[in-house]
Protein backbone atom coordinates (compact mmCIF):
# COMPACT_ATOMS: atom_id res chain seq x y z
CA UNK A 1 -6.99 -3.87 -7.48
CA UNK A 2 -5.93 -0.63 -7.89
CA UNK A 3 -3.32 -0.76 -5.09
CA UNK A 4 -1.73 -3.20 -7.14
CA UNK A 5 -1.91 -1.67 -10.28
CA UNK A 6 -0.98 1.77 -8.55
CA UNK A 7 2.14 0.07 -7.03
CA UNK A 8 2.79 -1.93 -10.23
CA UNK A 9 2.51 -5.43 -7.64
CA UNK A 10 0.01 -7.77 -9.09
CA UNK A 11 1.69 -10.75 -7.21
CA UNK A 12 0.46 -9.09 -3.98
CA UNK A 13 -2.98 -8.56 -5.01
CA UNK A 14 -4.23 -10.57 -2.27
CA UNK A 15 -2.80 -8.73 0.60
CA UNK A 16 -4.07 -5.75 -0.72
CA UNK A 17 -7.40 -7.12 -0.84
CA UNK A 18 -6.84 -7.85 2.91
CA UNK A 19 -5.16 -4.00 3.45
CA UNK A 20 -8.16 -2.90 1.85
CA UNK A 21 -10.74 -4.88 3.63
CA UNK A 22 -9.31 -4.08 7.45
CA UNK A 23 -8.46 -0.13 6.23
CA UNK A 24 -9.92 3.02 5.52
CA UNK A 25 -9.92 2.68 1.68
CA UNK A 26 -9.46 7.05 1.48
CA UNK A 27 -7.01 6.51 3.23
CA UNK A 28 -5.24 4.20 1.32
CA UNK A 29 -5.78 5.75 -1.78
CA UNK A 30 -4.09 9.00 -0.27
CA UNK A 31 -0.79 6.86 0.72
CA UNK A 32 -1.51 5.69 -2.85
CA UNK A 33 -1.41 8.70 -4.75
CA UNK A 34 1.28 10.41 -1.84
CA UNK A 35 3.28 7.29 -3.45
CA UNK A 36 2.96 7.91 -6.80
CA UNK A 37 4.19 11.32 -6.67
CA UNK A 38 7.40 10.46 -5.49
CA UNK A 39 7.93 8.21 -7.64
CA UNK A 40 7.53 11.12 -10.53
CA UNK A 41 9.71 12.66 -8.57
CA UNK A 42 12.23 9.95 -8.07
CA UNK A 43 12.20 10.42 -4.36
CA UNK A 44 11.90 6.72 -3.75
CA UNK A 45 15.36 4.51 -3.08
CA UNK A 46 13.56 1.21 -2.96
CA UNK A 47 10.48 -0.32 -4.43
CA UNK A 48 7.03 1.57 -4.49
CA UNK A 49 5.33 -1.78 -1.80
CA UNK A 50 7.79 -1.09 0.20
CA UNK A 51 7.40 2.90 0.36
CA UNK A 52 3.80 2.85 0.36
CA UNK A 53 3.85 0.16 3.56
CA UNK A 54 6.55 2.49 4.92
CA UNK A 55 3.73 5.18 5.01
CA UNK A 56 1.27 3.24 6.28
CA UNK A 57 3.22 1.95 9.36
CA UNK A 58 4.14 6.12 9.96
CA UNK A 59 0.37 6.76 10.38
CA UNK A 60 -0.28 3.68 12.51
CA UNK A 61 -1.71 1.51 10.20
CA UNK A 62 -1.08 -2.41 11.12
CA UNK A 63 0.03 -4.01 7.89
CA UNK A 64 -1.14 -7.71 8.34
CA UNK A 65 0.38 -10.28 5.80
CA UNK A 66 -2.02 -12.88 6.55
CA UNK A 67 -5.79 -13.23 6.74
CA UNK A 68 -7.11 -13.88 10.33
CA UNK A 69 -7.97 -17.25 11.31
CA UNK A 70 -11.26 -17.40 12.79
């Protein structure tokens, strides 16, 4: 939830429930806040999602849109 709040997305609130259950939740929250303060900065050209999945894929993180079928 507060991935969603924090990236003012509550229509993706599932996949972040999914990000956060596959992830390191620290380090999420650190690509979180490293998000956030470019946007008070006004570094970001597109939409905070976007920037903070940007990130994510930079450190290796696999950003998975759908749950896996089991």
């Amino acid at each position: 939830m507060m991935l969603s709040e924090g990236l003012s997305d509550p229509g993706s609130l599932e996949f972040y429930k999914i990000l956060a259950r596959e992830n390191n939740p620290s380090l999420l929250l650190e690509v979180l806040h490293l998000t956030k303060s470019a946007d008070q900065q006004n570094k970001i050209r597109t939409k905070k999602p976007v920037y903070f999945l940007g990130i994510l894929r930079k450190k290796g993180i696999v950003v998975k849109f759908k749950k896996d079928e089991k």
